[in-house]
N, C-alpha and C. Protein backbone atom coordinates (compact mmCIF):
# COMPACT_ATOMS: atom_id res chain seq x y z
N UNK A 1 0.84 -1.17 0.00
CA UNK A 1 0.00 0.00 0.00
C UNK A 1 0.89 1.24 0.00
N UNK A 2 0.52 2.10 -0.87
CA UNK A 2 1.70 3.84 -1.12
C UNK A 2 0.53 4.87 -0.46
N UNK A 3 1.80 5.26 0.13
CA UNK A 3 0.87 6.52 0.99
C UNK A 3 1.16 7.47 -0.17
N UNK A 4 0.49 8.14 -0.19
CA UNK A 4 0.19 9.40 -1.50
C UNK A 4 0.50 11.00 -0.34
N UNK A 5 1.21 11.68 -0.57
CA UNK A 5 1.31 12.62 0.33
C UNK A 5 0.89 13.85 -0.17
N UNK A 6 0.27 14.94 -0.16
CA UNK A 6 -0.67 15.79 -0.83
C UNK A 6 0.48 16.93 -0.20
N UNK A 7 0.77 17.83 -0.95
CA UNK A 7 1.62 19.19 -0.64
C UNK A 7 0.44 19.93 -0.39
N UNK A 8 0.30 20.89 0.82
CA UNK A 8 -0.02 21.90 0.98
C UNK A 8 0.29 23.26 0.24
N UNK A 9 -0.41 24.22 -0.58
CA UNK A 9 0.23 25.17 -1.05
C UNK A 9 -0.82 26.28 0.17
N UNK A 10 0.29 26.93 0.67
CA UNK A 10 -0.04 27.88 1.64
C UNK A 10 0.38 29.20 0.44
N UNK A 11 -0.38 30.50 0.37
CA UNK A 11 -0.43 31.46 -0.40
C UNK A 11 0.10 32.44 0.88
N UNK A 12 1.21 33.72 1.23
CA UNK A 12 1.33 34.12 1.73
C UNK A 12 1.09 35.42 1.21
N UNK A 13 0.54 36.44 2.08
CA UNK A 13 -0.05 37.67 1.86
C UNK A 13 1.58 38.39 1.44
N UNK A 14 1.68 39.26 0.78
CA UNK A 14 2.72 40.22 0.27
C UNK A 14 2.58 41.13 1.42
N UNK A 15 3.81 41.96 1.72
CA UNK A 15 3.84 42.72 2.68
C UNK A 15 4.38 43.97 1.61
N UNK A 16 4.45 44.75 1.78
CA UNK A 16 5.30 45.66 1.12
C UNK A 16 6.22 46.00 2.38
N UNK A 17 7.89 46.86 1.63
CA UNK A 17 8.33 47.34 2.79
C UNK A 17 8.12 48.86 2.21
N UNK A 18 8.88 49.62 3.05
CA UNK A 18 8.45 51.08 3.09
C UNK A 18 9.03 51.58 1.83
N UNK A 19 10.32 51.26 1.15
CA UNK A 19 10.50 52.17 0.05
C UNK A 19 9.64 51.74 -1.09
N UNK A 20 8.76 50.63 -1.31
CA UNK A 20 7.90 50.70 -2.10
C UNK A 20 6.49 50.79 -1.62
N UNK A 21 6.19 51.34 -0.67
CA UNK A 21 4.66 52.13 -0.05
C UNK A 21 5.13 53.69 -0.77
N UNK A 22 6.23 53.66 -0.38
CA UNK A 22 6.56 55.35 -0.99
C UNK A 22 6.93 55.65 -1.90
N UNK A 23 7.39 54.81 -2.90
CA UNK A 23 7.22 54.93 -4.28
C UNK A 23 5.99 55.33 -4.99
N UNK A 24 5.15 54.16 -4.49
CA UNK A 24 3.71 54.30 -5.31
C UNK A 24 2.96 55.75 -4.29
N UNK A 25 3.19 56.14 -3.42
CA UNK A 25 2.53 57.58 -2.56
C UNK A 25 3.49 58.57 -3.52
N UNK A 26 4.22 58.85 -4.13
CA UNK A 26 5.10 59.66 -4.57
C UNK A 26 4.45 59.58 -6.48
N UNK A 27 4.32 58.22 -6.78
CA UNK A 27 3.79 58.10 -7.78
C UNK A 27 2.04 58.95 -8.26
N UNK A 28 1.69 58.43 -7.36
CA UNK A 28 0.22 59.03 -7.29
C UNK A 28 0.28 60.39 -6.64
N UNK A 29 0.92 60.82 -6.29
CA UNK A 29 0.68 62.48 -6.35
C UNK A 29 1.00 62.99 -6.97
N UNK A 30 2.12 62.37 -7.73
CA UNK A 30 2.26 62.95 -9.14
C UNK A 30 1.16 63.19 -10.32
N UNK A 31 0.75 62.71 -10.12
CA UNK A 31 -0.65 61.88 -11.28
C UNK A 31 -1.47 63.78 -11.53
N UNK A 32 -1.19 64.56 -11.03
CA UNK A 32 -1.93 65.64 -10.51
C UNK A 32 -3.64 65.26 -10.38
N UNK A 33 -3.64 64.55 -9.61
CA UNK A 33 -5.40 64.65 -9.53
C UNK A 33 -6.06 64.00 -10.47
N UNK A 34 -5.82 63.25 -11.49
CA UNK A 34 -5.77 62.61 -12.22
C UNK A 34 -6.04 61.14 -12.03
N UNK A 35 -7.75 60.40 -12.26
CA UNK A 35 -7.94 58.74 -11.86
C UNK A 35 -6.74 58.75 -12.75
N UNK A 36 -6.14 57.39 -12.40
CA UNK A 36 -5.51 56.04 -12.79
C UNK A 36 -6.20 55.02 -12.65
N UNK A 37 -5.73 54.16 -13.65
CA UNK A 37 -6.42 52.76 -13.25
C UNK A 37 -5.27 52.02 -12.67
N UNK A 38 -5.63 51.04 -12.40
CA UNK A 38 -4.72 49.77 -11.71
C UNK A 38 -3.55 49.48 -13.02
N UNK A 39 -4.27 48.81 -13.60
CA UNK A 39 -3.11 48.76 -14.86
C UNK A 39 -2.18 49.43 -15.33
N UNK A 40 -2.79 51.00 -15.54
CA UNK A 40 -1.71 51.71 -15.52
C UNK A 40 -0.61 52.25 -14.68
N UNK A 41 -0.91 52.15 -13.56
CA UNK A 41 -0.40 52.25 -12.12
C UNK A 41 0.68 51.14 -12.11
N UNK A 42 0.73 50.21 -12.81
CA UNK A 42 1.56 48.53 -12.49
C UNK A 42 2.67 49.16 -13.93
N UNK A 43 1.62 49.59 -15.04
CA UNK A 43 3.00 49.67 -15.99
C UNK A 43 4.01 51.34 -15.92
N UNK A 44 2.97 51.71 -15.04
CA UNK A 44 4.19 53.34 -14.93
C UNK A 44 4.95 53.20 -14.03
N UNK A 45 4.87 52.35 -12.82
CA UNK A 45 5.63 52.53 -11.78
C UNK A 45 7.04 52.86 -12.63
N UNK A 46 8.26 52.85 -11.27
CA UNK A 46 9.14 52.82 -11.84
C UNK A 46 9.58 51.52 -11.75
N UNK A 47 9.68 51.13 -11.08
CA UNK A 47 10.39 49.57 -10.53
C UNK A 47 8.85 48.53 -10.69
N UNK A 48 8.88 47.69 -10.83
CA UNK A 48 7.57 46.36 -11.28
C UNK A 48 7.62 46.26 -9.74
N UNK A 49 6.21 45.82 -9.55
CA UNK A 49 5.29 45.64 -8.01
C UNK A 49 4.53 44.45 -8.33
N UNK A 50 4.89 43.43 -7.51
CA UNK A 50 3.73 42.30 -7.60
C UNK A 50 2.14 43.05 -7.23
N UNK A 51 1.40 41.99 -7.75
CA UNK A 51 0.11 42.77 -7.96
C UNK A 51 -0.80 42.87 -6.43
N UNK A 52 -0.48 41.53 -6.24
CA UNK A 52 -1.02 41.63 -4.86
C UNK A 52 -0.44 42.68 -3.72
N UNK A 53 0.66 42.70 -3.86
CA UNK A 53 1.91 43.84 -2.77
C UNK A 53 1.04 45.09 -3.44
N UNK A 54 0.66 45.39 -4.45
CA UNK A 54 0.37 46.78 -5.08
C UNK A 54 -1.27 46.96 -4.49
N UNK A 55 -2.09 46.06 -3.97
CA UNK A 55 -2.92 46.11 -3.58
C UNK A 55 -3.53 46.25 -2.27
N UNK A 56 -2.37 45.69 -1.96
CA UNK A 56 -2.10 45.95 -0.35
C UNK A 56 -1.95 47.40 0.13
N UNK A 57 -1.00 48.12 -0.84
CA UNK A 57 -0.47 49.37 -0.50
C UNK A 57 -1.92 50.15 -0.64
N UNK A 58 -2.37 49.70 -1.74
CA UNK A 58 -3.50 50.71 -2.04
C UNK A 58 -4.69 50.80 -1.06
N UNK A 59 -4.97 49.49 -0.71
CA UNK A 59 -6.11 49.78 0.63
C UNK A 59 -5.77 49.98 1.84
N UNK A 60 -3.83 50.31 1.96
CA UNK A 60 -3.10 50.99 3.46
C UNK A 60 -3.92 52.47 2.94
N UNK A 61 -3.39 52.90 1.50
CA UNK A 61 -3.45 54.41 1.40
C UNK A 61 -4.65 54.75 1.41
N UNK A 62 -6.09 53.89 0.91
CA UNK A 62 -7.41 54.26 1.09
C UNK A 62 -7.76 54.23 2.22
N UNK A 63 -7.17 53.39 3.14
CA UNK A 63 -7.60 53.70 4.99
C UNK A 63 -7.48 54.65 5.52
N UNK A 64 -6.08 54.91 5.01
CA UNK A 64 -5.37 56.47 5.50
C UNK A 64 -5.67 57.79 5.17
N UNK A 65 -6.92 57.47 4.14
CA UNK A 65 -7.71 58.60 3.46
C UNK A 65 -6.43 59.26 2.42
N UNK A 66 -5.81 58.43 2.11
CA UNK A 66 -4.70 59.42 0.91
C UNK A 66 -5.06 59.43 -0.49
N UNK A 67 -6.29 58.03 -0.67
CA UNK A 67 -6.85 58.25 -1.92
C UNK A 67 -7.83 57.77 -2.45
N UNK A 68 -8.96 57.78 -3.21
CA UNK A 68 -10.23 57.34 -3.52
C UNK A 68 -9.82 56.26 -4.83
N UNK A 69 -11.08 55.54 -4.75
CA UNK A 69 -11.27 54.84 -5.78
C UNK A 69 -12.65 55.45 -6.30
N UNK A 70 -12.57 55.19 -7.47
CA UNK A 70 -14.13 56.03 -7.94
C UNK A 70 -14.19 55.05 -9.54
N UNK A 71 -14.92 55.13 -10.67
CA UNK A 71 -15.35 54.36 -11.64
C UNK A 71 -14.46 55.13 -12.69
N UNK A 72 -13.54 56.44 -12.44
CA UNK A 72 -12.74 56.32 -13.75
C UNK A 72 -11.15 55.69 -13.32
N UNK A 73 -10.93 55.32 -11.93
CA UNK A 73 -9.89 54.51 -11.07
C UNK A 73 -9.65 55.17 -9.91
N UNK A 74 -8.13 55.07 -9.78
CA UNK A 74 -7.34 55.53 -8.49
C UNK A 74 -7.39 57.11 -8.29
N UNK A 75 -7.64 58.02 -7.45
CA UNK A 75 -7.08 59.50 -7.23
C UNK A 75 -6.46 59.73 -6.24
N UNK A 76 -5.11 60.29 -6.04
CA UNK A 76 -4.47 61.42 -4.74
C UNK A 76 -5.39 62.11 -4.21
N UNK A 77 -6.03 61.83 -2.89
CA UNK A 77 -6.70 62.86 -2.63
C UNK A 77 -6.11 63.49 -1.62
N UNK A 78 -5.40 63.28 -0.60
CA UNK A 78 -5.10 63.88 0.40
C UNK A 78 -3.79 64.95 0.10
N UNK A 79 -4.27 65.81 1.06
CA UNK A 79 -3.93 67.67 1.04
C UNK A 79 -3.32 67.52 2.99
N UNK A 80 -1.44 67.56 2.68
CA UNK A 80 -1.02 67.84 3.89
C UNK A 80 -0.96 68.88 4.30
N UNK A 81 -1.31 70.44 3.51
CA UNK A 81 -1.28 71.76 4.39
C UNK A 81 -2.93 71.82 4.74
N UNK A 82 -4.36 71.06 4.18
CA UNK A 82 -5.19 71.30 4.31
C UNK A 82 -5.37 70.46 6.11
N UNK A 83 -4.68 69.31 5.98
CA UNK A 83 -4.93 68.88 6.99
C UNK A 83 -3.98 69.23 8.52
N UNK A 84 -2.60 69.93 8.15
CA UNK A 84 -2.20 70.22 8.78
C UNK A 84 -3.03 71.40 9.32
N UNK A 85 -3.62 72.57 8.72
CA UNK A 85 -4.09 74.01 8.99
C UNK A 85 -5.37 73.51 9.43
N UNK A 86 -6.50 72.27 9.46
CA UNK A 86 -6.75 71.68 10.39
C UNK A 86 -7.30 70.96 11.69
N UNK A 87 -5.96 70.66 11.67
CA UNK A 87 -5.20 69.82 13.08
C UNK A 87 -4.67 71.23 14.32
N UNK A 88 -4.38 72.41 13.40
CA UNK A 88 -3.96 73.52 13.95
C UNK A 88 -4.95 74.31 14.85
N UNK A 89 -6.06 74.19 13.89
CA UNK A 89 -7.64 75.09 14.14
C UNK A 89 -8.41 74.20 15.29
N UNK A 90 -8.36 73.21 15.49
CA UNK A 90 -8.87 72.21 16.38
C UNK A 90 -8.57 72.11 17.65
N UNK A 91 -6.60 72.18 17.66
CA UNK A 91 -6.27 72.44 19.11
C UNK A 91 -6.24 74.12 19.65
N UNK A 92 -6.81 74.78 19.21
CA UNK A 92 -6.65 76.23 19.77
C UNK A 92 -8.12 75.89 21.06
């Protein structure tokens, strides 16, 4: 009798590290305000991003309110002097 041994394929989540969270945050503010789509976002980078790691980043930066998704794609939305001036007006 053959024991048949079945491999597990375990899928591990992509992490990004920080110089490519800040690539693609540097990328998209460039964009001036401007949707992107996903696709295009993967072929402009500068450096290639697995897709899943690129997806990851994107729903860190949509948590963080840095950018919308909407039906023509991706936008920069977040404004650091709007939110700094504020954060300013709040603690007085």
């Amino acid at each position: 009798m053959a024991i048949i041994k079945t491999k597990k394929i375990a899928r591990e989540l992509r992490q990004p590290n920080l110089g490519t969270i800040l690539m693609v945050e540097e990328f998209l503010q460039n964009q001036k305000n401007m949707p992107i789509k996903l696709s295009e976002i993967k072929e402009k980078l500068p450096k290639q991003v697995m897709h899943q790691t690129l997806k990851v980043i994107l729903e860190y930066l949509w948590k963080s309110g840095k950018i919308s998704y909407g039906p023509n794609g991706i936008e920069w939305v977040f404004n650091l002097k709007a939110n700094l001036k504020n954060e300013v007006i709040s603690k007085k």
